[in-house]
PDB file of N, CA and C in Angstrom:
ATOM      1  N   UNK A   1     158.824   4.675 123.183  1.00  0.00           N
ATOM      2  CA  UNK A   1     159.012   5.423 124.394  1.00  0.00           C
ATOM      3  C   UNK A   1     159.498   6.822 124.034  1.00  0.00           C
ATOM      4  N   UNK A   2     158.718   7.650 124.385  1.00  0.00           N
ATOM      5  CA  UNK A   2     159.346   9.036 123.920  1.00  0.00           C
ATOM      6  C   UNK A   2     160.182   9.497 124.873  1.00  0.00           C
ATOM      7  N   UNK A   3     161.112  10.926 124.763  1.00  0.00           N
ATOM      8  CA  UNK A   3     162.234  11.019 125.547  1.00  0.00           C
ATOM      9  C   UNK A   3     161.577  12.075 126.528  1.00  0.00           C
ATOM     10  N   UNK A   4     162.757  12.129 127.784  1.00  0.00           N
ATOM     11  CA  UNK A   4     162.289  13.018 128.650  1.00  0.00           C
ATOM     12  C   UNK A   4     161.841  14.341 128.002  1.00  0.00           C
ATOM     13  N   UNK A   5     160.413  15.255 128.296  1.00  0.00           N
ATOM     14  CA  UNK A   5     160.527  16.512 127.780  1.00  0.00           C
ATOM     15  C   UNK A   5     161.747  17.458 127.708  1.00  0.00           C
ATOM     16  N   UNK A   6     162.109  17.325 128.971  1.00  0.00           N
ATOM     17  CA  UNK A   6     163.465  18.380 129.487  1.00  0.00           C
ATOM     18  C   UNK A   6     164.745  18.047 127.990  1.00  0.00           C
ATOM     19  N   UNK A   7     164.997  16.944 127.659  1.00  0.00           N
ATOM     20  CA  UNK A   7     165.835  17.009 126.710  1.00  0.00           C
ATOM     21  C   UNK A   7     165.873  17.416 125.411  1.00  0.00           C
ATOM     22  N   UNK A   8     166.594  17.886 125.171  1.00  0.00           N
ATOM     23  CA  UNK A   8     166.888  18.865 124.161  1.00  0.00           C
ATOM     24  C   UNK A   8     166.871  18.139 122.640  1.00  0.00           C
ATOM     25  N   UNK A   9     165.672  18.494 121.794  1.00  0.00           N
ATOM     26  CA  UNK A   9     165.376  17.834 120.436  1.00  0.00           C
ATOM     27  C   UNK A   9     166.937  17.496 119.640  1.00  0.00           C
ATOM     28  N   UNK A  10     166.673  16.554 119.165  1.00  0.00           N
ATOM     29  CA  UNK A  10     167.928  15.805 118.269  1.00  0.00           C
ATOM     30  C   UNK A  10     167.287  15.690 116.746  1.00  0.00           C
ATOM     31  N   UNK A  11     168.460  16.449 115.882  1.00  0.00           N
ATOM     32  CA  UNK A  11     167.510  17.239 114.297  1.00  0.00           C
ATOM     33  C   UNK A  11     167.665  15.432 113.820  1.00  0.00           C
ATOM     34  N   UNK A  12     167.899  14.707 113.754  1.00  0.00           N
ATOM     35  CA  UNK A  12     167.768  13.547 113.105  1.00  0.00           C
ATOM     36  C   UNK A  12     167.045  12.394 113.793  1.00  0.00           C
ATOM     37  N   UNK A  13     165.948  12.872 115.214  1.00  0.00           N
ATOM     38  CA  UNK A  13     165.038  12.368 115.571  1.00  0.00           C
ATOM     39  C   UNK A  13     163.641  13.164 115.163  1.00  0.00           C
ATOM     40  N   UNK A  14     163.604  13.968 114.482  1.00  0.00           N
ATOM     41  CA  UNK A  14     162.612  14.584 113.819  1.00  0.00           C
ATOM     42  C   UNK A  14     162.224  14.065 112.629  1.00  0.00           C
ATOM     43  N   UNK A  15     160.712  14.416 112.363  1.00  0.00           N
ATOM     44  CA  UNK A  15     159.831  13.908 111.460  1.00  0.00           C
ATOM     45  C   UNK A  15     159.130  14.700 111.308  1.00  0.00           C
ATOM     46  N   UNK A  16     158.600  15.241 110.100  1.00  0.00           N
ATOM     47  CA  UNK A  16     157.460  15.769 109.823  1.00  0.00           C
ATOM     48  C   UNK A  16     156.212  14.860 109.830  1.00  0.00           C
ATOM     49  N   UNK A  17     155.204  15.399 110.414  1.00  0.00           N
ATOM     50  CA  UNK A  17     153.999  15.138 110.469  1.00  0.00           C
ATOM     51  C   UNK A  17     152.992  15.554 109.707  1.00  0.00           C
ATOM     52  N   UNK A  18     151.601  14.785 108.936  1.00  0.00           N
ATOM     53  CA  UNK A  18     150.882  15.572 107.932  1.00  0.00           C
ATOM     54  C   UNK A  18     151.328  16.058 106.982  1.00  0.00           C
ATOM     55  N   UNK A  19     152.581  15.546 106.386  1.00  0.00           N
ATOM     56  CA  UNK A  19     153.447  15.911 104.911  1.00  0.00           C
ATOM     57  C   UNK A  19     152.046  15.522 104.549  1.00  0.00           C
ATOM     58  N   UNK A  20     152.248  16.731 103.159  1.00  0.00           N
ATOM     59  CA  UNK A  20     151.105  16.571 102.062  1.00  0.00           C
ATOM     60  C   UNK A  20     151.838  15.382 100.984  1.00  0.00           C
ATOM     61  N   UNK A  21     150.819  14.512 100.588  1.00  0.00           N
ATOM     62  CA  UNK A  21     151.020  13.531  99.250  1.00  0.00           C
ATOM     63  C   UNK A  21     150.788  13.911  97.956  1.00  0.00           C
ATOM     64  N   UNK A  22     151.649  13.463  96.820  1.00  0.00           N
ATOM     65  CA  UNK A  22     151.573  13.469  95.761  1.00  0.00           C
ATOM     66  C   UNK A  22     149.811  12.965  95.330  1.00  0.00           C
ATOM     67  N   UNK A  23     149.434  13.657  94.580  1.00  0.00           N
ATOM     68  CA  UNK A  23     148.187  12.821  94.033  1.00  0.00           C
ATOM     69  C   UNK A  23     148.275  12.668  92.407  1.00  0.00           C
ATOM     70  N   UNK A  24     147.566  12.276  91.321  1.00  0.00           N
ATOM     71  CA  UNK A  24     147.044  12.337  90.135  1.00  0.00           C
ATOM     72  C   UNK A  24     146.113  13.127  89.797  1.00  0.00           C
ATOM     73  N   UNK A  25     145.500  14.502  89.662  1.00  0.00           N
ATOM     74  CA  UNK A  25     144.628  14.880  88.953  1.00  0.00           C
ATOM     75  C   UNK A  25     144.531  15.112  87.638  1.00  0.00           C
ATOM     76  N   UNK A  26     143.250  14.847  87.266  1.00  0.00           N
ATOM     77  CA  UNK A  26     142.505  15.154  85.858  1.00  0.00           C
ATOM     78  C   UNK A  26     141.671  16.747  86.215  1.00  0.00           C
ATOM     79  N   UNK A  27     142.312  17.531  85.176  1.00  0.00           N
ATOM     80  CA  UNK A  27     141.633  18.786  84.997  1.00  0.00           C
ATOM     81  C   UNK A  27     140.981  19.184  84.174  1.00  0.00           C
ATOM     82  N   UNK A  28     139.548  20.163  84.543  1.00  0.00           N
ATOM     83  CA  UNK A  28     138.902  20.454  82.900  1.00  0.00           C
ATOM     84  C   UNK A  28     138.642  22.076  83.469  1.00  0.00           C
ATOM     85  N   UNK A  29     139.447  22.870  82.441  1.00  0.00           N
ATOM     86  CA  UNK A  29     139.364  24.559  82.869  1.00  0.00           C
ATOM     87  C   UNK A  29     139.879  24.582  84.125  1.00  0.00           C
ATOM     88  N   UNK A  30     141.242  23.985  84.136  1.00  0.00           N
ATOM     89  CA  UNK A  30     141.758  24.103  85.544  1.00  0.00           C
ATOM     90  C   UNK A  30     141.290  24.140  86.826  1.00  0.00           C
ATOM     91  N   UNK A  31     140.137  23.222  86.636  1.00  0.00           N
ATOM     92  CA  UNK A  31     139.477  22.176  88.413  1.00  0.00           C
ATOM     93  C   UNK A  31     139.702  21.190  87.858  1.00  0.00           C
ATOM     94  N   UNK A  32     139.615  20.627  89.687  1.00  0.00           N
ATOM     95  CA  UNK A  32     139.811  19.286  89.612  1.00  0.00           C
ATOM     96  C   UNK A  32     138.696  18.491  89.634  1.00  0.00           C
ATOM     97  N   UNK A  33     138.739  17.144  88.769  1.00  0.00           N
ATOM     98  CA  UNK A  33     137.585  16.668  87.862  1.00  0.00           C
ATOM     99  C   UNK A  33     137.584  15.208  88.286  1.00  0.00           C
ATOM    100  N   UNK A  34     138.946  14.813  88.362  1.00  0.00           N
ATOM    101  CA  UNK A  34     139.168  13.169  88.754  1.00  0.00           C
ATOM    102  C   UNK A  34     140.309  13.224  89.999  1.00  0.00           C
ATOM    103  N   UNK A  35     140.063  12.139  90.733  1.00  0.00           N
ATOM    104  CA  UNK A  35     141.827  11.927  91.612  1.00  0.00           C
ATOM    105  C   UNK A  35     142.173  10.340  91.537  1.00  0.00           C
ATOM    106  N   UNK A  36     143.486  10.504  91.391  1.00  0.00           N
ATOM    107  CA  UNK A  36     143.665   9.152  91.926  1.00  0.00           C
ATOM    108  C   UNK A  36     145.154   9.071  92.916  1.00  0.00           C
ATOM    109  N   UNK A  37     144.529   8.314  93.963  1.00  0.00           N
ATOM    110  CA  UNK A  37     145.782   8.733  95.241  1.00  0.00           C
ATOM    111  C   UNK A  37     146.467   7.348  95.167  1.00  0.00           C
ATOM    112  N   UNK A  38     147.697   7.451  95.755  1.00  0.00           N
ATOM    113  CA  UNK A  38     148.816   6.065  95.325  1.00  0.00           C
ATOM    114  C   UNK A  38     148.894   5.885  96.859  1.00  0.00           C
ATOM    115  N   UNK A  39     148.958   4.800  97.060  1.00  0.00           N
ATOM    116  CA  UNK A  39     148.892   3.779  98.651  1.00  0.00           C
ATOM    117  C   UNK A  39     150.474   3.146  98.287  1.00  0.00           C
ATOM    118  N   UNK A  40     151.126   3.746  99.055  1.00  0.00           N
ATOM    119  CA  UNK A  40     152.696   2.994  98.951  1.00  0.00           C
ATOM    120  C   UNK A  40     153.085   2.509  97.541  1.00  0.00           C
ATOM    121  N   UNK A  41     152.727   3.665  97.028  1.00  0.00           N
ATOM    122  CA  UNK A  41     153.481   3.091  95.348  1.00  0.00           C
ATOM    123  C   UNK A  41     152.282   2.781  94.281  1.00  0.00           C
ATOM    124  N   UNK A  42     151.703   2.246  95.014  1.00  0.00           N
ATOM    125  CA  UNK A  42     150.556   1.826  94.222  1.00  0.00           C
ATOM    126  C   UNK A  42     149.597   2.266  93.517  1.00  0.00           C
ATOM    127  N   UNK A  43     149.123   2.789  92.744  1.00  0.00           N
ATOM    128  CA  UNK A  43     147.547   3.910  91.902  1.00  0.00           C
ATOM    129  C   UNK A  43     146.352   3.035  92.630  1.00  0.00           C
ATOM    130  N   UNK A  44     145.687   3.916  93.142  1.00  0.00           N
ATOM    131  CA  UNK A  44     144.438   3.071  92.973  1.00  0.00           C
ATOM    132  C   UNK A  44     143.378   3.472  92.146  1.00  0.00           C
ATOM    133  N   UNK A  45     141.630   3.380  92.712  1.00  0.00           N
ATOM    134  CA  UNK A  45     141.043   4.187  91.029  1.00  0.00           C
ATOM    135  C   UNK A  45     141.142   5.197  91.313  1.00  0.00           C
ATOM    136  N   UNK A  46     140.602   5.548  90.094  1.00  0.00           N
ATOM    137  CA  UNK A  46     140.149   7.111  90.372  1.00  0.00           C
ATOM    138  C   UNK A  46     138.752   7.383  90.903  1.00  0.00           C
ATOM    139  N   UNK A  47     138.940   8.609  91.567  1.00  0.00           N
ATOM    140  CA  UNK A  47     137.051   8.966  91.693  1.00  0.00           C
ATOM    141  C   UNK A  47     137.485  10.164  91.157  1.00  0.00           C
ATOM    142  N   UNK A  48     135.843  10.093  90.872  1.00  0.00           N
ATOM    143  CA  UNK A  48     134.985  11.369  90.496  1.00  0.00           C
ATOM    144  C   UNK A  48     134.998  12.842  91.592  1.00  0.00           C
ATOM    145  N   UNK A  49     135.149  13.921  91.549  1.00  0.00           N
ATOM    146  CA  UNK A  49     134.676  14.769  91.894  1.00  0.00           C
ATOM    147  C   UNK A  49     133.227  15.542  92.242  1.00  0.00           C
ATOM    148  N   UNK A  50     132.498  14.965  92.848  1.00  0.00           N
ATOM    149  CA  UNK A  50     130.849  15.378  93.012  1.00  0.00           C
ATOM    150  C   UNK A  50     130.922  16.708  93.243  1.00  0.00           C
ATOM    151  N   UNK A  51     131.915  17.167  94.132  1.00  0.00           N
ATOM    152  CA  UNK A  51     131.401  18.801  94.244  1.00  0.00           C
ATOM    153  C   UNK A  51     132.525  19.759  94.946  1.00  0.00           C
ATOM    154  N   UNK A  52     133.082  20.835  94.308  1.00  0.00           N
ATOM    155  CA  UNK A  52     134.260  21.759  95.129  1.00  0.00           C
ATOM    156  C   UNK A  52     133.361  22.326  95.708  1.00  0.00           C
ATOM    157  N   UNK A  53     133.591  22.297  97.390  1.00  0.00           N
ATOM    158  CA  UNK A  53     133.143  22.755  98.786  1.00  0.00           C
ATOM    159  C   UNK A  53     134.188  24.406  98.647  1.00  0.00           C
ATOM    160  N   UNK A  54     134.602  24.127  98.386  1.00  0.00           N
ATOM    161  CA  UNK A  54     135.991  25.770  98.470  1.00  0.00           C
ATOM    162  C   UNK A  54     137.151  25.663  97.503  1.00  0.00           C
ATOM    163  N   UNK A  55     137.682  27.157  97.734  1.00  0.00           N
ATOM    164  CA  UNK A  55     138.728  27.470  96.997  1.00  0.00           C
ATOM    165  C   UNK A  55     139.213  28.694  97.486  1.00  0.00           C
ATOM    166  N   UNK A  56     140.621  28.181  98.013  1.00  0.00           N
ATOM    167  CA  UNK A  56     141.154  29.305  98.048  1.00  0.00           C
ATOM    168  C   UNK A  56     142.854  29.639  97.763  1.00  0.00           C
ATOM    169  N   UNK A  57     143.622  30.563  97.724  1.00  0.00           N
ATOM    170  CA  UNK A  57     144.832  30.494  97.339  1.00  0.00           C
ATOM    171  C   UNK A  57     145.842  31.087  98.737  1.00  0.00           C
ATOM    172  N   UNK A  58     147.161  30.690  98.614  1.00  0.00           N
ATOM    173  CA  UNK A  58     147.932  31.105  99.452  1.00  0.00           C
ATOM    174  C   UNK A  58     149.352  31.164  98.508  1.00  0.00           C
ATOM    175  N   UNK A  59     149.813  32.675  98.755  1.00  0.00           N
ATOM    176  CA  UNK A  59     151.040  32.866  98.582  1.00  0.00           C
ATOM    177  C   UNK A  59     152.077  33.840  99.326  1.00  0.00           C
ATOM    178  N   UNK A  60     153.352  33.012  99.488  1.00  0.00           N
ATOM    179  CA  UNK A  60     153.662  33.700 100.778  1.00  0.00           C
ATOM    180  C   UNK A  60     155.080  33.466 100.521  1.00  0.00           C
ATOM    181  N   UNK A  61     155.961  33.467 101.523  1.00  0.00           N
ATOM    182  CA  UNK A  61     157.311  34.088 101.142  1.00  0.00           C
ATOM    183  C   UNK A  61     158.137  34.235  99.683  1.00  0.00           C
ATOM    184  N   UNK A  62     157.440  35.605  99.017  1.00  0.00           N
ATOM    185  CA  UNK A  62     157.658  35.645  98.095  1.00  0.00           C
ATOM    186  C   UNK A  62     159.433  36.518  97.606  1.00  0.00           C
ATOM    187  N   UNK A  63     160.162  36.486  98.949  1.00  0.00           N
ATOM    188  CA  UNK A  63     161.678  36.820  99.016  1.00  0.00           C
ATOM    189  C   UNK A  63     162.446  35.860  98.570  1.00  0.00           C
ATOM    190  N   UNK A  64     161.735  34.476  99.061  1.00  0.00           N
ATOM    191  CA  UNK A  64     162.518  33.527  98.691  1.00  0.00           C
ATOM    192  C   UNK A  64     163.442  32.987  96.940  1.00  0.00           C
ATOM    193  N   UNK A  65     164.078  32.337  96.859  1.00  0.00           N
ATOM    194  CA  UNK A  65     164.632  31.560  95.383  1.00  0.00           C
ATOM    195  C   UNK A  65     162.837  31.016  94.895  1.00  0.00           C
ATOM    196  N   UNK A  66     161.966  30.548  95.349  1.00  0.00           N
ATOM    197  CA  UNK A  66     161.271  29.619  95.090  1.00  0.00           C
ATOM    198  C   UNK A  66     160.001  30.119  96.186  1.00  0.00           C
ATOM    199  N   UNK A  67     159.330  30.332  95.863  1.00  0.00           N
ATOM    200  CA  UNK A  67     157.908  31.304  96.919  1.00  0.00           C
ATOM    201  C   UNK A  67     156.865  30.079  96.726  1.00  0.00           C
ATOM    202  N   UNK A  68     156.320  30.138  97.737  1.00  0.00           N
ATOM    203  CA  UNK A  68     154.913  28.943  97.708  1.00  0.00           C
ATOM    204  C   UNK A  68     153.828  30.199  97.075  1.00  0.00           C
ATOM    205  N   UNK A  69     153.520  29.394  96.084  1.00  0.00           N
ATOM    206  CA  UNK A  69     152.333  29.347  95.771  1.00  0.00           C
ATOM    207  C   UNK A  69     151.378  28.215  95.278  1.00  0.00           C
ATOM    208  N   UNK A  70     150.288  28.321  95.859  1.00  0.00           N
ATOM    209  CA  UNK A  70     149.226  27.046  95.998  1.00  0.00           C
ATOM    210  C   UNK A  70     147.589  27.544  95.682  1.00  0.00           C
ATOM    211  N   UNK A  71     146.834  26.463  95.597  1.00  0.00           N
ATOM    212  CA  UNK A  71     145.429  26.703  95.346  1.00  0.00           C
ATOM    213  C   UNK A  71     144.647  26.199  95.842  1.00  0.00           C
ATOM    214  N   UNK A  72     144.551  25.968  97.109  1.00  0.00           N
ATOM    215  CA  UNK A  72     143.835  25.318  97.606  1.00  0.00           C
ATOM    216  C   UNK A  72     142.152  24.663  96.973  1.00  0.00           C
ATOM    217  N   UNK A  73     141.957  23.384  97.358  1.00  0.00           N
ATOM    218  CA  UNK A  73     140.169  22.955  97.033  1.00  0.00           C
ATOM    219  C   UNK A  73     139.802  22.182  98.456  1.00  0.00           C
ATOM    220  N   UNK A  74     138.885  22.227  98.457  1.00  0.00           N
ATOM    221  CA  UNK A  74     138.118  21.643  99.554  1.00  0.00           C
ATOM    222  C   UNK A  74     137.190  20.547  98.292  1.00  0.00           C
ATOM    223  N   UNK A  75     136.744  19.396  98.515  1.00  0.00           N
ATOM    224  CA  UNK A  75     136.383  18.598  97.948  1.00  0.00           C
ATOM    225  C   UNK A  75     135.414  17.481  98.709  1.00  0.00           C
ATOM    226  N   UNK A  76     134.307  17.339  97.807  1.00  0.00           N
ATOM    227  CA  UNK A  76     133.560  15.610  98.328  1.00  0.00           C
ATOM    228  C   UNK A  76     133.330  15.088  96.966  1.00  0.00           C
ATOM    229  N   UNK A  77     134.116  13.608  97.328  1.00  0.00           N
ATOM    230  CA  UNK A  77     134.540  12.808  96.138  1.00  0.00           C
ATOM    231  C   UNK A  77     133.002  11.831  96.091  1.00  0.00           C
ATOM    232  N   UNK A  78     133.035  11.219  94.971  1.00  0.00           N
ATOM    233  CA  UNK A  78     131.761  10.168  94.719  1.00  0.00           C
ATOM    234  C   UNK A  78     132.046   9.153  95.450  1.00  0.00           C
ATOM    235  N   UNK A  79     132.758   8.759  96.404  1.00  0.00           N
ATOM    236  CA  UNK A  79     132.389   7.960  98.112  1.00  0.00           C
ATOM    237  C   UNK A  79     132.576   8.831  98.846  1.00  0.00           C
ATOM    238  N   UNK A  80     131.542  10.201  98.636  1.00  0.00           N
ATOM    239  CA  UNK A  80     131.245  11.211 100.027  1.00  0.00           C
ATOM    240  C   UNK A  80     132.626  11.888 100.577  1.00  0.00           C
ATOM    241  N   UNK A  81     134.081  11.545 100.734  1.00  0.00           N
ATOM    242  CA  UNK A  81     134.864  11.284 101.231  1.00  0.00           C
ATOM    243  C   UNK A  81     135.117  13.303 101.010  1.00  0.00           C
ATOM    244  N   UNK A  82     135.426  13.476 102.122  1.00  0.00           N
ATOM    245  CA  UNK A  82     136.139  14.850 102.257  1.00  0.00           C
ATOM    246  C   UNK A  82     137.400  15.251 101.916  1.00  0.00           C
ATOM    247  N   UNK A  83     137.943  15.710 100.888  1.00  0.00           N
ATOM    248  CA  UNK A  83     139.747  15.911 101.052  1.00  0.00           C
ATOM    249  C   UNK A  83     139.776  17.531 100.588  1.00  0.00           C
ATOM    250  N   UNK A  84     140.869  17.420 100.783  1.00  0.00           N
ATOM    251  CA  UNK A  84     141.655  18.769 100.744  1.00  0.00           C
ATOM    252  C   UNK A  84     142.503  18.334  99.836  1.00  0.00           C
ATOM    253  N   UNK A  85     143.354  19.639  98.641  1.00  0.00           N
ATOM    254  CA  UNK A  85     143.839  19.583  98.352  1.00  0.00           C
ATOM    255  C   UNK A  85     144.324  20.040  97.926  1.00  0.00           C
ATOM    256  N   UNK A  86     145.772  20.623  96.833  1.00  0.00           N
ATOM    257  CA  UNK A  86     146.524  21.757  96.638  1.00  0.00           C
ATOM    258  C   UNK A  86     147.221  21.398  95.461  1.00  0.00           C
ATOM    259  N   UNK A  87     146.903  22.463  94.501  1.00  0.00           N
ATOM    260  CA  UNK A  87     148.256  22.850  93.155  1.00  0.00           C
ATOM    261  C   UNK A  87     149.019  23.276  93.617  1.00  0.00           C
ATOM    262  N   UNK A  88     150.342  23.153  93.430  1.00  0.00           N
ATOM    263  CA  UNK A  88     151.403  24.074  93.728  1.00  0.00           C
ATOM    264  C   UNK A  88     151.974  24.475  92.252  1.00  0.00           C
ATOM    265  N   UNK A  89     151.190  26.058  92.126  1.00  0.00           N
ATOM    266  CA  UNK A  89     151.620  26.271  90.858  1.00  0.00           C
ATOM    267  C   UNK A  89     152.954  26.617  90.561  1.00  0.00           C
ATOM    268  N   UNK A  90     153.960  26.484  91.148  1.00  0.00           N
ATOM    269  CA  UNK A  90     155.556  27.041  90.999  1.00  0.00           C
ATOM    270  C   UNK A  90     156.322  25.500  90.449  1.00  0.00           C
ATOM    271  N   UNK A  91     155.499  24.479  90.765  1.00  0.00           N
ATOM    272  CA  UNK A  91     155.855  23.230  90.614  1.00  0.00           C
ATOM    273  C   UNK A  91     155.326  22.288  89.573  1.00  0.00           C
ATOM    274  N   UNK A  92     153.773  23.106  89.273  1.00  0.00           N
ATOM    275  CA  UNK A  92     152.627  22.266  88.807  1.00  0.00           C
ATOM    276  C   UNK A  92     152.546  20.644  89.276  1.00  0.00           C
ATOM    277  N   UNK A  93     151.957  20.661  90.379  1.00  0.00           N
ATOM    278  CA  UNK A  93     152.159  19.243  91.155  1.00  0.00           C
ATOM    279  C   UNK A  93     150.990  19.848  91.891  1.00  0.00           C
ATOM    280  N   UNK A  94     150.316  18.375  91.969  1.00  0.00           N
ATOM    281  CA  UNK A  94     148.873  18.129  93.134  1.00  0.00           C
ATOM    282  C   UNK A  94     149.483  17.471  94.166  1.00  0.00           C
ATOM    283  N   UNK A  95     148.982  17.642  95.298  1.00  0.00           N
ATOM    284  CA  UNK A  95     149.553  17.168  96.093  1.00  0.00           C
ATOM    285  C   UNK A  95     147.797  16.961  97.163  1.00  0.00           C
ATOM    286  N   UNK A  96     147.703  16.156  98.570  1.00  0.00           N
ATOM    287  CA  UNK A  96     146.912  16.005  98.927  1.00  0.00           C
ATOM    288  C   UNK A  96     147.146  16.540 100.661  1.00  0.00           C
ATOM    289  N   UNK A  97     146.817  17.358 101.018  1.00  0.00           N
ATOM    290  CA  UNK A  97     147.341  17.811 102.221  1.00  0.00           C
ATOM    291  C   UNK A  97     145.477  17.235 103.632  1.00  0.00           C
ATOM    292  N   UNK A  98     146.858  16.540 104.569  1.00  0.00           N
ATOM    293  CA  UNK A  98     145.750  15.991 105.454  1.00  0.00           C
ATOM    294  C   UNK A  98     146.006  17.322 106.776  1.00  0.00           C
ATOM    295  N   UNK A  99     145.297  16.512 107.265  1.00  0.00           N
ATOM    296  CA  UNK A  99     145.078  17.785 108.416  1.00  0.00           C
ATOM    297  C   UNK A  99     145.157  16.547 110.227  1.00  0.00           C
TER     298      UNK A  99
END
């Protein structure tokens, strides 16, 4: 049951939504070549990469201790499957961002 609109958000009834996931990539010349995504802990296989659809980068509050920077790919894996996904080069971590 969600709460009346009129009431005023409570910071420890909040949730982020569409958090990006950790993934596994395999790289060759820094693309991505293999993935393998973890289901509650779990690895599953890997697929193949059939084809980068895009690429692009975002970097942005660069005032900060710690500035995002990322690399975006657009991707269709060898079960067709569409993902998105992101280096975060300040971190070196893949991560899988849904939409």
């Amino acid at each position: 049951m969600e709460p009346h609109p009129r009431t005023s958000p409570r910071p420890d009834g909040l949730r982020p939504v569409n958090s990006p996931r950790p993934v596994e990539v395999e790289t060759v010349d820094a693309q991505p070549q293999q993935i393998r995504f973890h289901d509650r802990g779990a690895a599953g296989p890997l697929h193949a990469v059939d084809q980068i659809d895009e690429v692009w980068r975002v970097v942005d509050e660069w005032w900060r201790p710690t500035p995002i920077e990322r690399t975006y790919y657009r991707l269709t894996l060898d079960d067709d499957r569409l993902v998105t996904l992101f280096h975060d080069t300040v971190a070196d971590r893949w991560f899988l961002q849904r939409y």
